[in-house]
N, C-alpha and C. Protein backbone atom coordinates (compact mmCIF):
# COMPACT_ATOMS: atom_id res chain seq x y z
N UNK A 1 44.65 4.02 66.20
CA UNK A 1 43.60 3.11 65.77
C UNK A 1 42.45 3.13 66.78
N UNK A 2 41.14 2.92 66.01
CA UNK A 2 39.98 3.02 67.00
C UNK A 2 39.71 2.00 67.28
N UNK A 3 39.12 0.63 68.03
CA UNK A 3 38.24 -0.11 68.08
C UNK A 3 37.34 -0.26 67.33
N UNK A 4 36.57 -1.20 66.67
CA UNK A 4 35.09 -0.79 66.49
C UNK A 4 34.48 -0.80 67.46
N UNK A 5 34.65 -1.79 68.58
CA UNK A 5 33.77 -1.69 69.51
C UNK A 5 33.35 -0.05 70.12
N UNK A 6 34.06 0.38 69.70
CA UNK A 6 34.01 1.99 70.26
C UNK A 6 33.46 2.80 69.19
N UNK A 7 32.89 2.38 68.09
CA UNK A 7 31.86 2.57 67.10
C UNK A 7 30.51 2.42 66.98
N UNK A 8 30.42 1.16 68.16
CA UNK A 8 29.29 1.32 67.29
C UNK A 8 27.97 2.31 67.33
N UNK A 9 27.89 3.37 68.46
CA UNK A 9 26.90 4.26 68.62
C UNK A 9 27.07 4.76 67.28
N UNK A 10 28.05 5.33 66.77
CA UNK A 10 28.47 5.94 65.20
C UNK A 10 27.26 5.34 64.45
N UNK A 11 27.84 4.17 64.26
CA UNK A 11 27.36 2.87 63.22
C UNK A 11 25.99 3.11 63.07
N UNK A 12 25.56 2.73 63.84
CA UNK A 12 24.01 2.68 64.58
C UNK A 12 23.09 3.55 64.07
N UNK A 13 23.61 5.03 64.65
CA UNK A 13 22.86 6.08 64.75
C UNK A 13 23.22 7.17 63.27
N UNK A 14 24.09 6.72 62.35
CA UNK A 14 24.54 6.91 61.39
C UNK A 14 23.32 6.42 60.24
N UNK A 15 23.81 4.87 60.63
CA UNK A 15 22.67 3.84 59.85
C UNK A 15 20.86 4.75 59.59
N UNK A 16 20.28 4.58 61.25
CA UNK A 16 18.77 4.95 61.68
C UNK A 16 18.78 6.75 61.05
N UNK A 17 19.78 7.68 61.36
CA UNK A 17 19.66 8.78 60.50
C UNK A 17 19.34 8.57 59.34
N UNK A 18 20.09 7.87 58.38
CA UNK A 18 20.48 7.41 56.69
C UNK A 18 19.05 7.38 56.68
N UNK A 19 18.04 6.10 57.16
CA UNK A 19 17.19 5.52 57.21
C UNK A 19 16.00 6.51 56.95
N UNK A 20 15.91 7.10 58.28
CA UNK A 20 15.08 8.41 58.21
C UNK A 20 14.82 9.55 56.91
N UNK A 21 16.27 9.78 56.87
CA UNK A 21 16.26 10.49 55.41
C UNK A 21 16.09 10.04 54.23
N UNK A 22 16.60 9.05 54.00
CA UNK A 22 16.04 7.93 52.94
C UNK A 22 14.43 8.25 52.71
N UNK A 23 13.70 8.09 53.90
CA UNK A 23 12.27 7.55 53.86
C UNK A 23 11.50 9.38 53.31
N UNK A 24 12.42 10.29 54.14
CA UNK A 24 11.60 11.83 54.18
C UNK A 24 11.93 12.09 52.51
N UNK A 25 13.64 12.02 51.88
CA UNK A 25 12.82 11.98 50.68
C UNK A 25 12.40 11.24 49.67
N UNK A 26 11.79 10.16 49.70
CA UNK A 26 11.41 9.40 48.65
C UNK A 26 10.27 9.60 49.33
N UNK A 27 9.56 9.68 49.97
CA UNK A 27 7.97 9.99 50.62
C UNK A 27 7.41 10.74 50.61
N UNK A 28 7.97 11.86 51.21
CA UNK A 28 7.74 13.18 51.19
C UNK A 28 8.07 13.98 50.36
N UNK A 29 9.16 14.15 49.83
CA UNK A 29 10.14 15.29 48.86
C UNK A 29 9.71 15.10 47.86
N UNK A 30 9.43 16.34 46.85
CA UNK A 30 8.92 15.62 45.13
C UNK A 30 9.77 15.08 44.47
N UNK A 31 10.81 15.69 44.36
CA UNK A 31 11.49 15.33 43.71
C UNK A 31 12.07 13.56 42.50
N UNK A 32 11.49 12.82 43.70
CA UNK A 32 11.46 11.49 43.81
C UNK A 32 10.06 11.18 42.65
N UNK A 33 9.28 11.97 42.47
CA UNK A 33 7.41 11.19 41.85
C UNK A 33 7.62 11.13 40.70
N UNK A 34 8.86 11.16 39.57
CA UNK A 34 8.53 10.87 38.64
C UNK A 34 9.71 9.81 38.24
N UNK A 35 10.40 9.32 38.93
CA UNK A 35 11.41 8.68 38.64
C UNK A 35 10.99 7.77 37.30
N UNK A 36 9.77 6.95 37.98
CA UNK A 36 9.30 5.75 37.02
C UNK A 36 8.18 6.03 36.18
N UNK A 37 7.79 5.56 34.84
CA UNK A 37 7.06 5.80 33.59
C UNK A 37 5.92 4.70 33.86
N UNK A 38 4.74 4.89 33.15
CA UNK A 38 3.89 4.30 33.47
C UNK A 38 3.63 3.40 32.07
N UNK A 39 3.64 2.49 32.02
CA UNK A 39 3.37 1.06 30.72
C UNK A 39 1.85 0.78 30.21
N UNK A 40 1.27 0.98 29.38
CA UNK A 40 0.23 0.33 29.03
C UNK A 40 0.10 -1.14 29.75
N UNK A 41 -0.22 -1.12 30.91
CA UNK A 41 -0.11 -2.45 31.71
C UNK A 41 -1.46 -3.30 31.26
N UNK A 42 -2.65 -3.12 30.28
CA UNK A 42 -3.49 -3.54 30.06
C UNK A 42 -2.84 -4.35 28.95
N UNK A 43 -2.00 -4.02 28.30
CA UNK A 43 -1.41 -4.35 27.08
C UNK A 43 0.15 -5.74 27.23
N UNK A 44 0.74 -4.89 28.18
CA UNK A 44 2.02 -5.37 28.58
C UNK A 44 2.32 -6.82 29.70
N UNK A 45 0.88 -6.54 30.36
CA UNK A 45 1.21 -7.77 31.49
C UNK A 45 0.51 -9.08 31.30
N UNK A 46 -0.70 -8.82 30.29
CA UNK A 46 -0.65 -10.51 29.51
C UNK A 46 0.95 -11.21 28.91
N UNK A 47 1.45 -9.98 27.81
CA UNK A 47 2.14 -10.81 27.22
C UNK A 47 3.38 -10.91 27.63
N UNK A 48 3.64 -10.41 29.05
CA UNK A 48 4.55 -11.02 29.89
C UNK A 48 4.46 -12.05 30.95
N UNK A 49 2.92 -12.01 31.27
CA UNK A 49 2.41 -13.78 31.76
C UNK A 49 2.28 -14.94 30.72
N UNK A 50 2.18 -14.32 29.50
CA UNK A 50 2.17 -15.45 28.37
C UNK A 50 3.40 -16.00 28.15
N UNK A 51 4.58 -15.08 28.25
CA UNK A 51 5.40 -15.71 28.11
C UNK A 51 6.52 -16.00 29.19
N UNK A 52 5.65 -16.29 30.32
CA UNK A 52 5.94 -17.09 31.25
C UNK A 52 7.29 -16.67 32.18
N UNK A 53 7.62 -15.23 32.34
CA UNK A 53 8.43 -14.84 33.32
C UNK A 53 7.85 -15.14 34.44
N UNK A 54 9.25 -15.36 34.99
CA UNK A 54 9.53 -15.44 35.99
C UNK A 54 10.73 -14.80 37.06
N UNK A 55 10.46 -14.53 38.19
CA UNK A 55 11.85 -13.38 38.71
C UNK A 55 13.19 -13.81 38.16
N UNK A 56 13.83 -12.75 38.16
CA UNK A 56 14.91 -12.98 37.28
C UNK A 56 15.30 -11.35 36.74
N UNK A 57 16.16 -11.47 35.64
CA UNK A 57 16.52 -10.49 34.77
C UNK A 57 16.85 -10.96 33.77
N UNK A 58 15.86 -9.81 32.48
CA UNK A 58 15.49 -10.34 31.09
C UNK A 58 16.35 -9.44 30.40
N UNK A 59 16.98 -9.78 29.06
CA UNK A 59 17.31 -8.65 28.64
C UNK A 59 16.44 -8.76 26.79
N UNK A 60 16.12 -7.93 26.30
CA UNK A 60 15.47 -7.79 24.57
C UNK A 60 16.03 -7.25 23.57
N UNK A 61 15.95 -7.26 22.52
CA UNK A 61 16.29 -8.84 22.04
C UNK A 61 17.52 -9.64 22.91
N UNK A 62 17.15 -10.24 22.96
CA UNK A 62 17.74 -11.65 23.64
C UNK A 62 18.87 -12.30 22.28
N UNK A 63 20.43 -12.36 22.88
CA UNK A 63 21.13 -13.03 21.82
C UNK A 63 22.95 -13.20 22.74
N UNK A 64 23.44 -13.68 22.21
CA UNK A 64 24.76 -14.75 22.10
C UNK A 64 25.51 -13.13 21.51
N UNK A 65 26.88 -13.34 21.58
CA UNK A 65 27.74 -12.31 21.67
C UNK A 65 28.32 -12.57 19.87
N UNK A 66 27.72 -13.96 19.43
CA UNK A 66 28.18 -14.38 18.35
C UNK A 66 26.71 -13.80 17.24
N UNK A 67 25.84 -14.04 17.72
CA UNK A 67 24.66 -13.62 17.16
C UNK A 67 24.32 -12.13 16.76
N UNK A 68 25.03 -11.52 17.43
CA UNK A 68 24.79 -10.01 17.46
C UNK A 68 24.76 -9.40 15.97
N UNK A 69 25.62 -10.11 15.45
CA UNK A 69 25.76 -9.17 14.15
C UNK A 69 25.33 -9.62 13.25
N UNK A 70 24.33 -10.89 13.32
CA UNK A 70 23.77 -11.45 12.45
C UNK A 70 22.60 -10.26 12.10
N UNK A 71 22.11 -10.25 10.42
CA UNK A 71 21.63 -9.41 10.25
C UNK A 71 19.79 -9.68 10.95
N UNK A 72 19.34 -10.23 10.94
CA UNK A 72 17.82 -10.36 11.62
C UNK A 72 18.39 -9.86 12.73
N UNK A 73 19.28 -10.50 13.88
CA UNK A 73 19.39 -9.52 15.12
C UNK A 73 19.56 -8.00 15.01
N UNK A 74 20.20 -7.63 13.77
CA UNK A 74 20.35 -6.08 13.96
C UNK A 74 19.38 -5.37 13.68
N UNK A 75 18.46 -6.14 12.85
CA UNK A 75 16.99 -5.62 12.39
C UNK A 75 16.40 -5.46 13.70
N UNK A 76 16.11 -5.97 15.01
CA UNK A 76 15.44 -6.69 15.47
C UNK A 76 15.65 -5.54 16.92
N UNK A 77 17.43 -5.30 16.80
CA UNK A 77 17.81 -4.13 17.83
C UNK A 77 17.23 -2.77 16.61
N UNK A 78 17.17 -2.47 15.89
CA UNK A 78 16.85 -1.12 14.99
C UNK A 78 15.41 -1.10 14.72
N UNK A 79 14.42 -1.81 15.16
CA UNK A 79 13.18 -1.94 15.37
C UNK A 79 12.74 -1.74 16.67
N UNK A 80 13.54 -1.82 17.51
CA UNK A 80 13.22 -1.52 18.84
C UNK A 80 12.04 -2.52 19.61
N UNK A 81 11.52 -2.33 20.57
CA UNK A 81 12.39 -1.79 21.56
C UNK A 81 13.56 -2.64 22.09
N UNK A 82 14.66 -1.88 22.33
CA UNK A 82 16.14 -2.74 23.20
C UNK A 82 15.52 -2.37 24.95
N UNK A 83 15.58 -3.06 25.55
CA UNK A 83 15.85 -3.29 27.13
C UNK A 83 16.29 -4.35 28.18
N UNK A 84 15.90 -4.22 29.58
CA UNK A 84 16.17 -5.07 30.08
C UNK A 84 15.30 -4.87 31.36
N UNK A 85 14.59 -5.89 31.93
CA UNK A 85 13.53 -5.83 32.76
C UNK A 85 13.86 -6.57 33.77
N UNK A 86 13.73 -6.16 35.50
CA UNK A 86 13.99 -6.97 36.14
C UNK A 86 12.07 -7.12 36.68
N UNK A 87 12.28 -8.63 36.84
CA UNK A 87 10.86 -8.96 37.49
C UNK A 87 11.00 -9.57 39.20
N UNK A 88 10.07 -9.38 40.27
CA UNK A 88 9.75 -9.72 41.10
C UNK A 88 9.08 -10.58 41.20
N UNK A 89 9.10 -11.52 41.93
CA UNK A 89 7.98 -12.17 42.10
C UNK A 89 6.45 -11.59 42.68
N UNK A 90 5.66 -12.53 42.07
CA UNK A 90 4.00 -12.40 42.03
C UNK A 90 3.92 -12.00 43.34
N UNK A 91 2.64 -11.38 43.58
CA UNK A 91 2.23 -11.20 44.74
C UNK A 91 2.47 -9.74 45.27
N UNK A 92 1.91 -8.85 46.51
CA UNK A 92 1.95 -7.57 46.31
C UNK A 92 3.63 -7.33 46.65
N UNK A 93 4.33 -6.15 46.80
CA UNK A 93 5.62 -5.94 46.89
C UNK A 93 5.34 -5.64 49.00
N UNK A 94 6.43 -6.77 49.32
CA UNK A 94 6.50 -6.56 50.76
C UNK A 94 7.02 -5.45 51.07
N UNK A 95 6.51 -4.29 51.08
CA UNK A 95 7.42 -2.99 51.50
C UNK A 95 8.66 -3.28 53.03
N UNK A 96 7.91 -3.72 54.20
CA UNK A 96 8.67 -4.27 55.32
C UNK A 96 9.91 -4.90 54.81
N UNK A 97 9.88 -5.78 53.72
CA UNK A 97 11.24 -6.81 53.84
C UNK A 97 11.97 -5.40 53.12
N UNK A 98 11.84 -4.81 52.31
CA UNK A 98 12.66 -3.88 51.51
C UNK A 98 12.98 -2.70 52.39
N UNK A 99 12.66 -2.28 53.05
CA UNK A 99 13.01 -1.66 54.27
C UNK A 99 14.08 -1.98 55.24
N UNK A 100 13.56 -3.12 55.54
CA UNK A 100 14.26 -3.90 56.46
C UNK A 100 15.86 -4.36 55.72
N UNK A 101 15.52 -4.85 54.49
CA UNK A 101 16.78 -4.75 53.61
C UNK A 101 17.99 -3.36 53.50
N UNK A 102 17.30 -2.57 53.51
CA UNK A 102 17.59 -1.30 53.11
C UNK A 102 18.25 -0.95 54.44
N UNK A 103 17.56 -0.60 55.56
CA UNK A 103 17.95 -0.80 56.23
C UNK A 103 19.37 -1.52 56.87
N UNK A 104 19.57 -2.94 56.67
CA UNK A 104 20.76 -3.75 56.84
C UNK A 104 21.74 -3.05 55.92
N UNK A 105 21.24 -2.72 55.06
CA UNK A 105 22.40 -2.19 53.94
C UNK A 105 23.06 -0.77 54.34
N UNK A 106 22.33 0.14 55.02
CA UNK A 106 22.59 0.76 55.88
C UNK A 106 23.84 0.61 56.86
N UNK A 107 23.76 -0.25 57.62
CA UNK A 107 24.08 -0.99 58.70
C UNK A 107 25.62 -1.80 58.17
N UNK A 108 25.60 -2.20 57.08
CA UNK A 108 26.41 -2.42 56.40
C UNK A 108 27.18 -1.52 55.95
N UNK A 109 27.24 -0.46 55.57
CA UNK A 109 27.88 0.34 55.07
C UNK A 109 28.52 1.47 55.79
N UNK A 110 27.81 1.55 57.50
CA UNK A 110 28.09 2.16 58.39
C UNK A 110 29.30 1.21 59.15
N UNK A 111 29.26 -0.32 59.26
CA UNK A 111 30.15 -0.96 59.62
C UNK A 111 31.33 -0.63 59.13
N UNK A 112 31.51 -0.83 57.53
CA UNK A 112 32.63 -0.84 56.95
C UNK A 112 33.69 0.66 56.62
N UNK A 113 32.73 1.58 57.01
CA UNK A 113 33.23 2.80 56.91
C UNK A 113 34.15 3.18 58.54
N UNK A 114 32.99 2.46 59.61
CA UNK A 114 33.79 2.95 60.56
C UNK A 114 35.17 1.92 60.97
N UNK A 115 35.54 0.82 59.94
CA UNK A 115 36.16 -0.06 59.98
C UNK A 115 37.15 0.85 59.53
N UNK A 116 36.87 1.03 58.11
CA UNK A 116 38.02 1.96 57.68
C UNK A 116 38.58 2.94 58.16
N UNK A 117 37.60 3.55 58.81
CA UNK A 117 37.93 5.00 59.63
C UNK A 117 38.74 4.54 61.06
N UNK A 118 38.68 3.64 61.53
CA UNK A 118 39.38 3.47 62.71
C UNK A 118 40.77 2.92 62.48
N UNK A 119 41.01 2.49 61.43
CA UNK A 119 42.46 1.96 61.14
C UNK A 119 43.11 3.31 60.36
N UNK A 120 42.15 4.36 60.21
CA UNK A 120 43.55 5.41 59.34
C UNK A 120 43.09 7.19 60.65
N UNK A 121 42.16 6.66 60.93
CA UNK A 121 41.87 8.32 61.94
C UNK A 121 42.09 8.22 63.45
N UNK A 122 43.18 8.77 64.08
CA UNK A 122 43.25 8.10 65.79
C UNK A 122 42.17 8.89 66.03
N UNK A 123 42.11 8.49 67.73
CA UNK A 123 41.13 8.68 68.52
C UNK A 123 41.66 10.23 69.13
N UNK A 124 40.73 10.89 68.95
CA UNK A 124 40.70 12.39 69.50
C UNK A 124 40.77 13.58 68.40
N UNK A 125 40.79 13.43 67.01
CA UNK A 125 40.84 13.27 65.76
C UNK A 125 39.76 14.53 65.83
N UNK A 126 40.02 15.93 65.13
CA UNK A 126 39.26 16.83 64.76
C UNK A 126 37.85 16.50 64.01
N UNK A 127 36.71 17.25 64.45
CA UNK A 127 35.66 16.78 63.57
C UNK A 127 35.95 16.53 62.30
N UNK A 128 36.61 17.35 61.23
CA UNK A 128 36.77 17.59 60.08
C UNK A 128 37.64 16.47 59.50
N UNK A 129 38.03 15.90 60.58
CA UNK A 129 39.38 14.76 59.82
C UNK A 129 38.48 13.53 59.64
N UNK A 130 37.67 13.45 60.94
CA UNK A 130 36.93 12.50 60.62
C UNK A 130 36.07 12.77 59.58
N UNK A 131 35.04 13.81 59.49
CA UNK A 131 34.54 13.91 58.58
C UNK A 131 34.71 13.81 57.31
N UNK A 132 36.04 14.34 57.04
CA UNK A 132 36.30 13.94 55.78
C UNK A 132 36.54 12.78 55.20
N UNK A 133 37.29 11.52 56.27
CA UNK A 133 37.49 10.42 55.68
C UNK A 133 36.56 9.52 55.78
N UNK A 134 35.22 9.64 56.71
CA UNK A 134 33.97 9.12 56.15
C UNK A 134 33.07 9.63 55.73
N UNK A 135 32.92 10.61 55.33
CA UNK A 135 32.21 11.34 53.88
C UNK A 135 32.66 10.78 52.82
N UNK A 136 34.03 10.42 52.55
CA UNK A 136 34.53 10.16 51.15
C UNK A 136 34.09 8.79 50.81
N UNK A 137 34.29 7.73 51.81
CA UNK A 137 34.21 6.45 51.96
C UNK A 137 32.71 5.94 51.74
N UNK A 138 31.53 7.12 52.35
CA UNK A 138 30.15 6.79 52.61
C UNK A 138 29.92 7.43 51.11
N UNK A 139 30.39 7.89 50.89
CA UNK A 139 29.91 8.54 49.71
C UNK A 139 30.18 7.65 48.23
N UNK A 140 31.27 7.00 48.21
CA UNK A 140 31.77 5.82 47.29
C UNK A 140 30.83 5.07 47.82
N UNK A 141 30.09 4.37 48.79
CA UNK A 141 28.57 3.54 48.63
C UNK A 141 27.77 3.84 48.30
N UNK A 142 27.37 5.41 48.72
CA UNK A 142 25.71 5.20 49.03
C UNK A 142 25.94 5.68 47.26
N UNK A 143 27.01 6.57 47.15
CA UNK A 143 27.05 7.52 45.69
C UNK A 143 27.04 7.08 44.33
N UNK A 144 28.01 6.18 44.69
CA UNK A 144 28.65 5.74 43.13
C UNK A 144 28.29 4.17 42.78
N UNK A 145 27.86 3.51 43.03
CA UNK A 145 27.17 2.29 42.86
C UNK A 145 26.35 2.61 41.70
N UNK A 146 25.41 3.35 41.68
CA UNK A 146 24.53 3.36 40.94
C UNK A 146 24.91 4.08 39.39
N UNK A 147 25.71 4.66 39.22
CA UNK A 147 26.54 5.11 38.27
C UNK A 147 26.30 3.84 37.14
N UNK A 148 27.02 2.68 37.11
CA UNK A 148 26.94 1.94 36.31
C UNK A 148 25.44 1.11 35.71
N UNK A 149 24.56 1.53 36.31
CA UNK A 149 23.45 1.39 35.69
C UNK A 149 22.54 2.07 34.46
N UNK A 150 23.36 3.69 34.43
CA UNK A 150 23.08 4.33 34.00
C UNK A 150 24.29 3.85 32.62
N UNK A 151 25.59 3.56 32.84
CA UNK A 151 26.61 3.09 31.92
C UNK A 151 25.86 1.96 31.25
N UNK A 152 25.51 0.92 32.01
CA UNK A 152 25.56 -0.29 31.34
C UNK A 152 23.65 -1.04 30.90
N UNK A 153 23.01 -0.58 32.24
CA UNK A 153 21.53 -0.94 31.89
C UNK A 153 20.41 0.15 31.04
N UNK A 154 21.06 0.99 30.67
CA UNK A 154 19.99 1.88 30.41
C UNK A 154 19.15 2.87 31.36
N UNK A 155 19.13 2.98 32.33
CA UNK A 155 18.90 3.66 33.24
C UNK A 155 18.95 5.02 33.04
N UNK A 156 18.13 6.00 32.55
CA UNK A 156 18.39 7.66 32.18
C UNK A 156 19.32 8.45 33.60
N UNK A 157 20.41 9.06 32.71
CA UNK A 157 21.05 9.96 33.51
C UNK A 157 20.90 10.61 34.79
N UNK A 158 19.06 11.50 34.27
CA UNK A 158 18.70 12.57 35.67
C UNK A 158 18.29 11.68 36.54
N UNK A 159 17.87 10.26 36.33
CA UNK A 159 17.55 9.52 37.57
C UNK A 159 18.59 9.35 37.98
N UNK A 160 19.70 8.43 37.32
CA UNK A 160 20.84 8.60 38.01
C UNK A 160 21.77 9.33 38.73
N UNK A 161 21.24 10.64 38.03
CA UNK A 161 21.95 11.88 38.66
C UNK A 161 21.07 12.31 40.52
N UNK A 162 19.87 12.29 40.75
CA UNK A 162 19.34 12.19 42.01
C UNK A 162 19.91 10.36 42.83
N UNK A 163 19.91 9.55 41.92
CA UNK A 163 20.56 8.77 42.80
C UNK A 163 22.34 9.05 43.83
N UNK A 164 22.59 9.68 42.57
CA UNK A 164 24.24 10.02 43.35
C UNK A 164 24.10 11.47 44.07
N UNK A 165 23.36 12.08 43.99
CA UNK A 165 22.90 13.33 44.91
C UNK A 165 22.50 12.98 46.46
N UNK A 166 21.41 12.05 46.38
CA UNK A 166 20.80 10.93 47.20
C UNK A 166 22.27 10.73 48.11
N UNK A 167 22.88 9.75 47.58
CA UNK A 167 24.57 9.31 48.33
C UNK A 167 25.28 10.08 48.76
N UNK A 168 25.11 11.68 48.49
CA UNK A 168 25.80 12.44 48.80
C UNK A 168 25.26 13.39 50.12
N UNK A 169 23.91 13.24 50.11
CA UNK A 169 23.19 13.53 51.61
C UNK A 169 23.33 12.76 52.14
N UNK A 170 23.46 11.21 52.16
CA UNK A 170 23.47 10.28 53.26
C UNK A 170 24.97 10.11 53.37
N UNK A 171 26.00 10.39 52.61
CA UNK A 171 27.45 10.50 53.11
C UNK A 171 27.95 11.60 54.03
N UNK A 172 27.08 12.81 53.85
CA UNK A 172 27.50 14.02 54.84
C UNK A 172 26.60 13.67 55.76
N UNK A 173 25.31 13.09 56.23
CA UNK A 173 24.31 12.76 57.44
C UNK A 173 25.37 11.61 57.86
N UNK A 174 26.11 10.51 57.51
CA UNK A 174 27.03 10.06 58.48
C UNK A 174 28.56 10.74 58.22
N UNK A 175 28.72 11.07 58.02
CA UNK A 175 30.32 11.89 58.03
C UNK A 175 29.92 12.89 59.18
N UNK A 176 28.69 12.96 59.17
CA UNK A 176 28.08 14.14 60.46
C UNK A 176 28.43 13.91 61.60
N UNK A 177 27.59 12.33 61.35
CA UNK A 177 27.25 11.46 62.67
C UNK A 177 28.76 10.83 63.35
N UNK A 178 29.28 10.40 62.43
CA UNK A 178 30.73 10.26 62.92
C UNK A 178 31.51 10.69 63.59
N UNK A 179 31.87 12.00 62.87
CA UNK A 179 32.22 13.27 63.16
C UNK A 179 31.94 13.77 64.82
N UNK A 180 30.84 13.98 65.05
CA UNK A 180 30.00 14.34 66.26
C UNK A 180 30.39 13.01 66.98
N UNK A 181 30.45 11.82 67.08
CA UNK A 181 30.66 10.63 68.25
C UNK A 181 32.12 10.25 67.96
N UNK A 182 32.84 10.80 67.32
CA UNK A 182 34.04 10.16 67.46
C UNK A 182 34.81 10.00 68.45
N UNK A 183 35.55 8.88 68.99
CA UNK A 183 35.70 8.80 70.25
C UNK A 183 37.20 10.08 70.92
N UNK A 184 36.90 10.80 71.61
CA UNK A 184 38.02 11.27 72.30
C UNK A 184 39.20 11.54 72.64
């Protein structure tokens, strides 16, 4: 068994890697510029101030599990459009707090991996052993989370599919980092 205390350079420098790469490709890399569609926002953002959203999550048509099969609701899903919209609050988007979020989440996920990893990998432990058992672990966060959005919100596949690609560079950048500081 490891300590964490004997983690946390791992943790840390695991996390601020993630971070880095995170930022090079959604900034830099193309790959990332078309994720999101652009709305007739001349059209769309009156009559979503008219009708008075607020942050939250909306879903359209809007109905009861009993309602569903009433026939106007089915008209109503077969007329389209079906979705579900999450809104922010007013005001410009604080990039810093979402960072900084992102970040912690990071930080979070580097904790719990090297939590796991120290109760099943002893200390002196081949790169590869470690590597493998936090690659697998980092990779069930950063990877597969987002999976069910694509199941359940509507979310198109190929985005989803660069999201779990995404998890799978930042699970081998700390399975790296691990790997390389594991203690002795």
């Amino acid at each position: 068994m490891v300590p964490l205390s004997a983690l946390w350079l791992p943790m840390i420098l695991s996390a601020v890697i993630v971070f880095i790469a995170s930022s090079i490709m959604h900034m830099l890399l193309p790959y990332h510029k078309r994720d999101y569609q652009k709305v007739d926002e001349e059209k769309i953002l009156p009559a979503l101030r008219a009708a008075g959203l607020t942050r939250g999550h909306y879903v359209f048509p809007y109905c009861t599990p009993k309602e569903m099969k009433l026939p106007a609701m089915v008209e109503k899903y077969k007329q389209g459009p079906v979705g579900m919209i999450t809104v922010f609050p007013s005001g410009p988007p604080v990039l810093a707090k979402f960072l900084g979020l992102w970040f912690a989440y990071c930080l979070l996920i580097s904790f719990f991996v090297a939590y796991l990893t120290g109760h099943t990998v002893a200390p002196g432990a081949y790169y590869l052993g470690v590597f493998r058992v936090v690659g697998t672990a980092s990779f069930l966060a950063y990877g597969f989370g987002t999976i069910s959005n694509a199941i359940w919100k509507g979310q198109t596949w190929s985005f989803t599919i660069k999201e779990v690609v995404d998890g799978l560079v930042y699970a081998l950048l700390t399975a790296g980092t691990f790997g390389w500081l594991w203690p002795r």
